[in-house]
Protein backbone atom coordinates (compact mmCIF):
# COMPACT_ATOMS: atom_id res chain seq x y z
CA UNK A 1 23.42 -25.69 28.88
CA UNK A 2 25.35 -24.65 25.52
CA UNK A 3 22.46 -26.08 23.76
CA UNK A 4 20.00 -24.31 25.32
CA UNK A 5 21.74 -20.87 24.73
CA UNK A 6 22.38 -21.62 21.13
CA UNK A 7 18.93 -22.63 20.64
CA UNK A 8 17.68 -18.92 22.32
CA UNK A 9 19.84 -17.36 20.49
CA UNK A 10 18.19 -19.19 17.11
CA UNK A 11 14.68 -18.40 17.87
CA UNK A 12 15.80 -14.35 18.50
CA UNK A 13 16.92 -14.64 15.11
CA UNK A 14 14.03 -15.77 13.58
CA UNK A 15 11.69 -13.23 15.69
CA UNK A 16 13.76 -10.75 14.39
CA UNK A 17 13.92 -11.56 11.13
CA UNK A 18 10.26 -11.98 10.37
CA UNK A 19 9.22 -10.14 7.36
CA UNK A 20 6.51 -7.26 7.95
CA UNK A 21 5.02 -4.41 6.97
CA UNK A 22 6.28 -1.15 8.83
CA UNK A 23 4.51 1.92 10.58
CA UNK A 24 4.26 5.04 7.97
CA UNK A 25 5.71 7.58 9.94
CA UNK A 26 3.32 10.40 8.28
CA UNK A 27 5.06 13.98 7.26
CA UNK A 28 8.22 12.05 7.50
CA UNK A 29 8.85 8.84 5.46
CA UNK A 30 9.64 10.08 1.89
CA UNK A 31 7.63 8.49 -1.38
CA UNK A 32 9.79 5.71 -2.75
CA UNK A 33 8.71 6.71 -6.42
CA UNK A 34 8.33 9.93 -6.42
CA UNK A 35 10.11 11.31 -3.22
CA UNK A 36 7.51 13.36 -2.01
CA UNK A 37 7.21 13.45 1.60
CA UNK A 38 3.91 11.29 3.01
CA UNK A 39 0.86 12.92 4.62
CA UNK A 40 -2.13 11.84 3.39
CA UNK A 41 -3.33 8.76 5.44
CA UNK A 42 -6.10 8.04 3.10
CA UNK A 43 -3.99 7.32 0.07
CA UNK A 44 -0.53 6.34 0.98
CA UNK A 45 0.34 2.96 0.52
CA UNK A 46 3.35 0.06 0.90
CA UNK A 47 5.24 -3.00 -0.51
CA UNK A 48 7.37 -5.22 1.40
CA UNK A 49 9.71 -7.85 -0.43
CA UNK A 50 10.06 -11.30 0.32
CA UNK A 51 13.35 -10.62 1.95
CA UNK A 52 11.91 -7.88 4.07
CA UNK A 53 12.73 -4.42 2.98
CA UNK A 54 10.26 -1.86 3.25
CA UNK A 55 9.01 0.74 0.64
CA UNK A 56 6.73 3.42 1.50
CA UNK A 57 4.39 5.61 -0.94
CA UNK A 58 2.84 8.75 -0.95
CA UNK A 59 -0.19 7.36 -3.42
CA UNK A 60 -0.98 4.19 -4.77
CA UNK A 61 -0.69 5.16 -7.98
CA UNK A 62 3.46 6.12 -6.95
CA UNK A 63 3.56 2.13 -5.75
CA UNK A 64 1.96 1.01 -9.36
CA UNK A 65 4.53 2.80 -11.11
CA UNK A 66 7.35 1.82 -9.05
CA UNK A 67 6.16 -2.02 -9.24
CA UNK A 68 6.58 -1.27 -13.51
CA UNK A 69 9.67 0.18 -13.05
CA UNK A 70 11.27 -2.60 -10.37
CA UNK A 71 9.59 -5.99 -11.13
CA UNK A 72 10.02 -8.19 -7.94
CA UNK A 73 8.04 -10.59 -6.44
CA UNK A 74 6.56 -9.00 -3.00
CA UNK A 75 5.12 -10.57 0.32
CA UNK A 76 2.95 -7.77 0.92
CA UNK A 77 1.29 -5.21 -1.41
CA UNK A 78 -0.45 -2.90 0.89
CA UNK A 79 -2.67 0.17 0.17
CA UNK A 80 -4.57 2.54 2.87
CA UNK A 81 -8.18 2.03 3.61
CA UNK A 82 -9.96 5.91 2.26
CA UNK A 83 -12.51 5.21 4.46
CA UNK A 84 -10.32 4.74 8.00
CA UNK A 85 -7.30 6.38 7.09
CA UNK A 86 -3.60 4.78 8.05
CA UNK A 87 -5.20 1.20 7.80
CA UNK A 88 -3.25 -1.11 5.41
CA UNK A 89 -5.15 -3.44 3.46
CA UNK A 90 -3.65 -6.29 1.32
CA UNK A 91 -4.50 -4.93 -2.29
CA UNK A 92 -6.26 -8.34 -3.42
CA UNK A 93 -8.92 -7.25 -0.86
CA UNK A 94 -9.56 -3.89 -1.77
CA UNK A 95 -11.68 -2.33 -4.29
CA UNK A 96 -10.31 0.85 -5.78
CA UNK A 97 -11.65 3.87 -7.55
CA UNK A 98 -11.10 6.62 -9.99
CA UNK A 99 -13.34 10.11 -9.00
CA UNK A 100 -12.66 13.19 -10.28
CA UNK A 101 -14.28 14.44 -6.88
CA UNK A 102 -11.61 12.44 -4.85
CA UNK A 103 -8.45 13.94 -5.32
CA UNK A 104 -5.40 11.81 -4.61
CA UNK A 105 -1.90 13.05 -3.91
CA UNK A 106 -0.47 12.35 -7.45
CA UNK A 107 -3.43 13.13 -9.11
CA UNK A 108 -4.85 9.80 -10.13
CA UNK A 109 -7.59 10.75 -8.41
CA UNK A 110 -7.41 7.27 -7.10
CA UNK A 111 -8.33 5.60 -3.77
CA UNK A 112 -8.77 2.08 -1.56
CA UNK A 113 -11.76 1.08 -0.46
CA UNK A 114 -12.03 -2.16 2.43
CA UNK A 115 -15.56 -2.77 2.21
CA UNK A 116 -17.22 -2.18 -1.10
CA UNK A 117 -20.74 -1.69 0.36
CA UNK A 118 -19.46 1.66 2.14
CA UNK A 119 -17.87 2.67 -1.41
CA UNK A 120 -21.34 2.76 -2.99
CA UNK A 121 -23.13 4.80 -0.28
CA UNK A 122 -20.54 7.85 -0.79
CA UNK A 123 -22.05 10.55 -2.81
CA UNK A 124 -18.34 10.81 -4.71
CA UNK A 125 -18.90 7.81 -5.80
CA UNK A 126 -21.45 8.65 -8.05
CA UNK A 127 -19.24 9.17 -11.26
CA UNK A 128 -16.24 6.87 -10.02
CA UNK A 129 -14.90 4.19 -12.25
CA UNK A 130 -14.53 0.47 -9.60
CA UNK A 131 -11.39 -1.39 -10.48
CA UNK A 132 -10.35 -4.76 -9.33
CA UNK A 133 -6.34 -4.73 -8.54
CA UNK A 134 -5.19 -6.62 -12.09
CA UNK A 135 -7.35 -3.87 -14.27
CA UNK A 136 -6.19 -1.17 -11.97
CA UNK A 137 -2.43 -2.06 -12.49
CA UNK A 138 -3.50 -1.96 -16.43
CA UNK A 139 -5.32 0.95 -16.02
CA UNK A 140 -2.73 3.26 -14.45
CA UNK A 141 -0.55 1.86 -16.00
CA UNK A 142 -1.33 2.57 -19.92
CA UNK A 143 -1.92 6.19 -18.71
């Protein structure tokens, strides 16, 4: 019976301890770069560390810097979806962009696209520079 109880009590650990990404808890959860509180839904984005902990951003360009600043290895490098806002998406998936005519919280003027095809139907696309996540990390930061 001891057995049994220890061996419940072992696999509530491990649930517990899985390592995740969080909820954003928009207009509350604070930038962990630049401290700004988090609204925008379209831009805001997340890392999570192999151990577990949680950081949330305001803009993906606040995560990039912060990354630069605190080298770490990361389970999950997350970054919102423009196109269906407060959706995470791992950032070797996404295709970014730099428009002038999409304003981002920071400034960057930079944004997450999921599916690529629906980035080159939007008419703000027009004059945006696509980045991959490796030329993106160069490109914001050499700025």
């Amino acid at each position: 019976m001891l057995r049994y109880k220890l061996l419940i009590c072992a696999l509530i650990l491990l649930i517990g301890c899985q390592v995740s990404p969080r909820k954003i808890e928009y207009g509350h959860d604070a930038c962990a770069f630049c401290k700004m509180t988090i609204i925008d839904q379209r831009h805001a984005a997340q890392l999570v560390t192999e151990k577990g902990r949680n950081y949330v951003f305001d803009a993906i360009e606040c995560m990039i810097r912060y990354q630069k600043e605190t080298p770490q290895t990361y389970r999950f490098q997350l970054v919102s979806d423009y196109l269906s806002p407060g959706t995470l998406i791992q950032v070797e998936e996404a295709t970014f962009m730099i428009s002038n005519d999409i304003p981002s919280p920071m400034g960057a003027f930079l944004s997450a696209f999921a599916d690529t095809d629906q980035l080159y139907g939007l008419p703000e696309a027009e004059d945006g520079k696509i980045y991959k996540w490796t030329e993106l990390k160069q490109a914001i930061v050499s700025k």
